[in-house]
Protein backbone atom coordinates (compact mmCIF):
# COMPACT_ATOMS: atom_id res chain seq x y z
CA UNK A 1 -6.38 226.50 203.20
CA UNK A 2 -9.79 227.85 204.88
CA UNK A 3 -10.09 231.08 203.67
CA UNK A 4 -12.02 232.28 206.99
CA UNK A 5 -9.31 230.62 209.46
CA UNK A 6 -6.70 232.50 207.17
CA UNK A 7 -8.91 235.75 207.38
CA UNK A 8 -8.62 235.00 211.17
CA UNK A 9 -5.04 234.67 211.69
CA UNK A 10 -4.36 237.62 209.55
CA UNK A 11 -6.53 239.57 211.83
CA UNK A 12 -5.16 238.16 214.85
CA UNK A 13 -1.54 238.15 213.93
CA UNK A 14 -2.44 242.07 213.01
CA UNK A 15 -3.79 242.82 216.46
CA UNK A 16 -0.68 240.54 218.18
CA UNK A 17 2.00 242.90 215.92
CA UNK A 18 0.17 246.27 217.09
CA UNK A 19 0.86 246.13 221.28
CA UNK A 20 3.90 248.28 221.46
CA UNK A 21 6.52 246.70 223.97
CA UNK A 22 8.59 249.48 223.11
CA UNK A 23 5.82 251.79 224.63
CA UNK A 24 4.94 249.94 227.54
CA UNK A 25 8.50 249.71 228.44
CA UNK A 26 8.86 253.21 228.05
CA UNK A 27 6.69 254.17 230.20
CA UNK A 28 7.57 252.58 233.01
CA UNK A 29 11.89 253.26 232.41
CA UNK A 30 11.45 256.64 231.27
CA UNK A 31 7.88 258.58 231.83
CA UNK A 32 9.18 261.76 231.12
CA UNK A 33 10.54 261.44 227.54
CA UNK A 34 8.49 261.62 224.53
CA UNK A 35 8.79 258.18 222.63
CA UNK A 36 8.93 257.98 218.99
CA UNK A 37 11.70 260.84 217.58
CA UNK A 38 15.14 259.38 216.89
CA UNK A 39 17.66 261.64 215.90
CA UNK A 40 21.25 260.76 214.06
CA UNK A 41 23.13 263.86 213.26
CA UNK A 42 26.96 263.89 212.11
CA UNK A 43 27.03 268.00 211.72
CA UNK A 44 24.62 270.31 212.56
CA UNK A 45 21.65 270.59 210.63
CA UNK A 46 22.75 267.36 208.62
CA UNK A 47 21.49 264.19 209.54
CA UNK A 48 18.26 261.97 209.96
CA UNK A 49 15.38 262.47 211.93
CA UNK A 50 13.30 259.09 212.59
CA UNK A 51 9.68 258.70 213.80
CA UNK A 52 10.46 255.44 215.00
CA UNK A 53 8.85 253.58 217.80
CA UNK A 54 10.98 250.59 218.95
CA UNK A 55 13.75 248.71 221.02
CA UNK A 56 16.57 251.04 219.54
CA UNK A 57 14.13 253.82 220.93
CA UNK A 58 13.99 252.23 224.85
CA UNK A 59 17.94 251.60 224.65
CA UNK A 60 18.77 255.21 223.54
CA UNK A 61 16.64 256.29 226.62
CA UNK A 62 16.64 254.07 229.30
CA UNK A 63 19.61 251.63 228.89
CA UNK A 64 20.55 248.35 226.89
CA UNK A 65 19.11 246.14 229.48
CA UNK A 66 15.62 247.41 228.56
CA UNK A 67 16.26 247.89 224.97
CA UNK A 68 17.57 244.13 224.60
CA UNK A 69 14.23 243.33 226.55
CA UNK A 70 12.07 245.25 224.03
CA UNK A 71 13.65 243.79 221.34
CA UNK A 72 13.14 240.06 222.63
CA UNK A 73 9.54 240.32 223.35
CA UNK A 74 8.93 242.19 219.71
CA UNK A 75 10.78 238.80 218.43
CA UNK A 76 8.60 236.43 220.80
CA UNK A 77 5.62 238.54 219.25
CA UNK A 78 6.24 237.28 215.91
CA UNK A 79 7.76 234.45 216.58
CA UNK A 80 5.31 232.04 219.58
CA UNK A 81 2.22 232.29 217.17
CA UNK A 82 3.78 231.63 213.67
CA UNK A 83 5.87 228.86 215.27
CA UNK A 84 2.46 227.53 216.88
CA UNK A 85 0.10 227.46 213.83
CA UNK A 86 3.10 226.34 211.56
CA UNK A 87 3.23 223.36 214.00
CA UNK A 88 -0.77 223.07 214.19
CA UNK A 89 -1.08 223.23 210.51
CA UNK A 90 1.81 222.46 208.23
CA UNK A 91 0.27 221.86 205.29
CA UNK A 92 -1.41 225.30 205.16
CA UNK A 93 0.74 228.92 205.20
CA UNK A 94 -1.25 230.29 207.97
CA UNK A 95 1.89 230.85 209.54
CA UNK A 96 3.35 233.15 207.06
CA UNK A 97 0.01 235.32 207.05
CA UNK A 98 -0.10 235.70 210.39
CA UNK A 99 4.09 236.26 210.49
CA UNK A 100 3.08 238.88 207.83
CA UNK A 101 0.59 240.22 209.66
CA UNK A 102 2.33 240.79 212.76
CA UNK A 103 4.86 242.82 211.36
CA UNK A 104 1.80 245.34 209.48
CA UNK A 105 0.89 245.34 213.41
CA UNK A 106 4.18 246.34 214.87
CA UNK A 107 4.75 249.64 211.93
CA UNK A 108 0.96 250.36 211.43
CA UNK A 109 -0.40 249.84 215.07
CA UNK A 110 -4.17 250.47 215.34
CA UNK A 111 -3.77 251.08 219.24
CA UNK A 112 -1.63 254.01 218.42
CA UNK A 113 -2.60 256.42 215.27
CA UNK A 114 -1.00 253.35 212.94
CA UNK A 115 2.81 255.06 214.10
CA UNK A 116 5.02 252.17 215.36
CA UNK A 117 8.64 250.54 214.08
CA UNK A 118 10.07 249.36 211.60
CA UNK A 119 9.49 245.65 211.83
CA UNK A 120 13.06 244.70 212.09
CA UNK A 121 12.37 242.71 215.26
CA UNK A 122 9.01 240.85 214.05
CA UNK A 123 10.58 240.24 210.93
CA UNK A 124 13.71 238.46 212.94
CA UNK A 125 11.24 236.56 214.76
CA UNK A 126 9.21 235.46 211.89
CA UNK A 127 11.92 234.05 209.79
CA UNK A 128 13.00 232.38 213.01
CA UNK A 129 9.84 230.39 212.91
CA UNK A 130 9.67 229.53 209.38
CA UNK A 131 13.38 229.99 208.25
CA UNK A 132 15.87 230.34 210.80
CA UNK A 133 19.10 229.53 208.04
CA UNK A 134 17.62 232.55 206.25
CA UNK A 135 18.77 235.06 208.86
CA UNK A 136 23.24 234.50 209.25
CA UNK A 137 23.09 234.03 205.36
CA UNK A 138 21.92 236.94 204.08
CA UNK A 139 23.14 239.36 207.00
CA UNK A 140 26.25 238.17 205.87
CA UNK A 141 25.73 238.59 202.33
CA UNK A 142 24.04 241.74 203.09
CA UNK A 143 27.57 242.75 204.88
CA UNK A 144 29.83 241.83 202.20
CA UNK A 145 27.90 243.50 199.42
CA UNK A 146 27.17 246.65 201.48
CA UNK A 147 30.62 247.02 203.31
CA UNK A 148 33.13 245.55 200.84
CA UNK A 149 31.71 246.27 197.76
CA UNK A 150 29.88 249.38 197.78
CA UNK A 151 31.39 250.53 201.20
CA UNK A 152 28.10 251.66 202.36
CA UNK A 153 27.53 251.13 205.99
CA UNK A 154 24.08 251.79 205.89
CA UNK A 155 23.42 249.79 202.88
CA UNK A 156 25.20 247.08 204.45
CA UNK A 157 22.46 247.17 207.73
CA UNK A 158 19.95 246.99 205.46
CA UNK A 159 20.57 245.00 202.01
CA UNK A 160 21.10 241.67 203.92
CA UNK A 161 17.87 239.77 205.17
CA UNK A 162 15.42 242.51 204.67
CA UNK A 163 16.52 243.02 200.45
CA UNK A 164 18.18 239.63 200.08
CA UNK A 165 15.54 237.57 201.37
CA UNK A 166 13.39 237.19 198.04
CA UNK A 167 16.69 236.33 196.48
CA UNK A 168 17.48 233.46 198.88
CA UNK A 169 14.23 232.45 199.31
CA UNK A 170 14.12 232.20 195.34
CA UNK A 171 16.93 230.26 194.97
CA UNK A 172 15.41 227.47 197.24
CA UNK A 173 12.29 227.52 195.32
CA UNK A 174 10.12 228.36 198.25
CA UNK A 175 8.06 230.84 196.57
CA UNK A 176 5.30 231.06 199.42
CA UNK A 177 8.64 232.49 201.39
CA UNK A 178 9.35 234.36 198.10
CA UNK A 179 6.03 236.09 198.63
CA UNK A 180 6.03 236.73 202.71
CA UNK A 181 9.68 238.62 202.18
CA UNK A 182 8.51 240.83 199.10
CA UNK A 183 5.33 241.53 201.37
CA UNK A 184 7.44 242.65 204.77
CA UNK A 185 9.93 244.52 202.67
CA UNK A 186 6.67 246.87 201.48
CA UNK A 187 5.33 247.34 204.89
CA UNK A 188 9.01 247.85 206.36
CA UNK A 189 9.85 250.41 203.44
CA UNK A 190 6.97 251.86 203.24
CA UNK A 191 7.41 253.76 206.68
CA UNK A 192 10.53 254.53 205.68
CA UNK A 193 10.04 256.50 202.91
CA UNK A 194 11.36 260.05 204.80
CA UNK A 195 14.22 258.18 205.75
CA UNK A 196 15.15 256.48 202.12
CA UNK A 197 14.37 260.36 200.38
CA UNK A 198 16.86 261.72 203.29
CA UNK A 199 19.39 258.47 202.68
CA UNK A 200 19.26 259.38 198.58
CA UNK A 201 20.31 263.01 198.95
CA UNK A 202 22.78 262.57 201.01
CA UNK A 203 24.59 260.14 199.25
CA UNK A 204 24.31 261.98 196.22
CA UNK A 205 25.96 264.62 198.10
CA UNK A 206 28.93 262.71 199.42
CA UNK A 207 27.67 263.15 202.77
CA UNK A 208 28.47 259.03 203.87
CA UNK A 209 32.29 259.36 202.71
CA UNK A 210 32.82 261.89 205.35
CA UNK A 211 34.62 260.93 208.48
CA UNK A 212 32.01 262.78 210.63
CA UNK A 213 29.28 260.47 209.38
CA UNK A 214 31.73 257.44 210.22
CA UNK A 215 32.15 258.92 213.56
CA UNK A 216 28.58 259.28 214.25
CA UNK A 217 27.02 255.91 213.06
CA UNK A 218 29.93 254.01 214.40
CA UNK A 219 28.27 254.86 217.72
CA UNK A 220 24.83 253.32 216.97
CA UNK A 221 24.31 249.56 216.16
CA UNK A 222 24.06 249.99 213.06
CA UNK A 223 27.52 250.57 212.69
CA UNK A 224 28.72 248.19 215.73
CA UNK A 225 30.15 245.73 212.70
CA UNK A 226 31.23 248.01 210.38
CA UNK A 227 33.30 249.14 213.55
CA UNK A 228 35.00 246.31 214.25
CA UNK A 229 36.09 245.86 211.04
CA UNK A 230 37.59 248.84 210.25
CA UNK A 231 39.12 248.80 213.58
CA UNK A 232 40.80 245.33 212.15
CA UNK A 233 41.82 247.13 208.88
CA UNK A 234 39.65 244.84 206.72
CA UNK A 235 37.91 248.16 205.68
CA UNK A 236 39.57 251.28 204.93
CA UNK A 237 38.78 254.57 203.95
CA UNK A 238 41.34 257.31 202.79
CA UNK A 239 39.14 260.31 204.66
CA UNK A 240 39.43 257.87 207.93
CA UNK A 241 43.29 257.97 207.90
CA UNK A 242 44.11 261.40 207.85
């Protein structure tokens, strides 16, 4: 691997990751809101309050038609120029730096203060360059661990291809993958940290087995599955029956 070509896709695949579609979007659906605060709140004053730049951010305020078309063109980001140089040059990994690098573009822009998303979408699109089997297997093993045995919903969002990817990747031996998923699960986690501090005490203090929280998240995507399957009765909670 050329060392300057490699320097050059990191640097490119950097600059790709930081043009916000979420932003530009924004703009033009909804001028007059102020991009980048999500809020989740299940009673007042208790709840999580998100700098968050993305897709999730354009839905919430101008619809799911433009939020679906944020999210696409935040996967196409990632995905066009890792599929491209993995196809140019297969014998090299310039396609997992500059998948890598895309997603440090997308949560630390440079066009805007280094404040962007969470990398959930460029992540999506890179594995569907250079992994696409990765994604349904550990979302679902994400599910099942999160939902069925620890019965966290949020957990159960997360935990699948984001924390279960090194795993997976492991077990195939494909320890250049092994290396791209610990690297986006830094960058990804690392603008979390508010949130994770937040997530912590409030599970300590039994805020998630609450049927308020249940209530709330349900309403947001990241509880769409856990919805349906407690609507089903494959998940049950005691506080959710009364």
């Amino acid at each position: 691997m050329d060392p300057l070509i490699a320097i050059a896709v990191a640097i490119g695949g950097y600059l790709i990751g930081s043009i916000s579609f979420a932003r530009l979007i924004g703009r033009r659906t909804a001028p007059e809101d102020e991009f980048g605060i999500e809020h989740l709140e299940w009673r007042e004053g208790v709840g999580f309050t998100v700098e968050n730049v993305s897709a999730t951010s354009v839905e919430t305020r101008s619809g799911e038609r433009y939020g679906c078309l944020t999210a696409l063109l935040d996967i196409a980001k990632a995905f066009v120029p890792t599929l491209v140089l993995g196809l140019a040059y297969p014998d090299a990994a310039y396609d997992i730096i500059c998948a890598a690098a895309v997603t440090l573009g997308h949560v630390y822009p440079v066009y805007y203060r280094f404040k962007g998303g969470r990398g959930t979408s460029t992540i999506l699109g890179g594995l569907l360059a250079l992994a696409p089997l990765s994604i349904p297997v550990t979302i679902v093993a994400g599910y099942v661990i999160g939902l069925l045995v620890f019965k966290d919903v949020l957990l159960a969002h997360h935990a699948g291809w984001l924390l279960l990817l090194p795993v997976w990747f492991a077990i195939l031996g494909q320890w250049d993958l092994v290396l791209y998923a610990i690297v986006v699960n830094i960058i990804r986690w690392s603008a979390s940290i508010p949130e994770l501090r937040a997530y912590w005490r409030y599970r300590q203090a039994g805020e998630f087995q609450t049927q308020a929280f249940h209530d709330a998240i349900e309403q947001t995507h990241i509880g769409y599955i856990h919805r349906q399957l407690r609507r089903r009765g494959w998940i049950r909670y005691a506080y959710m029956d009364e």
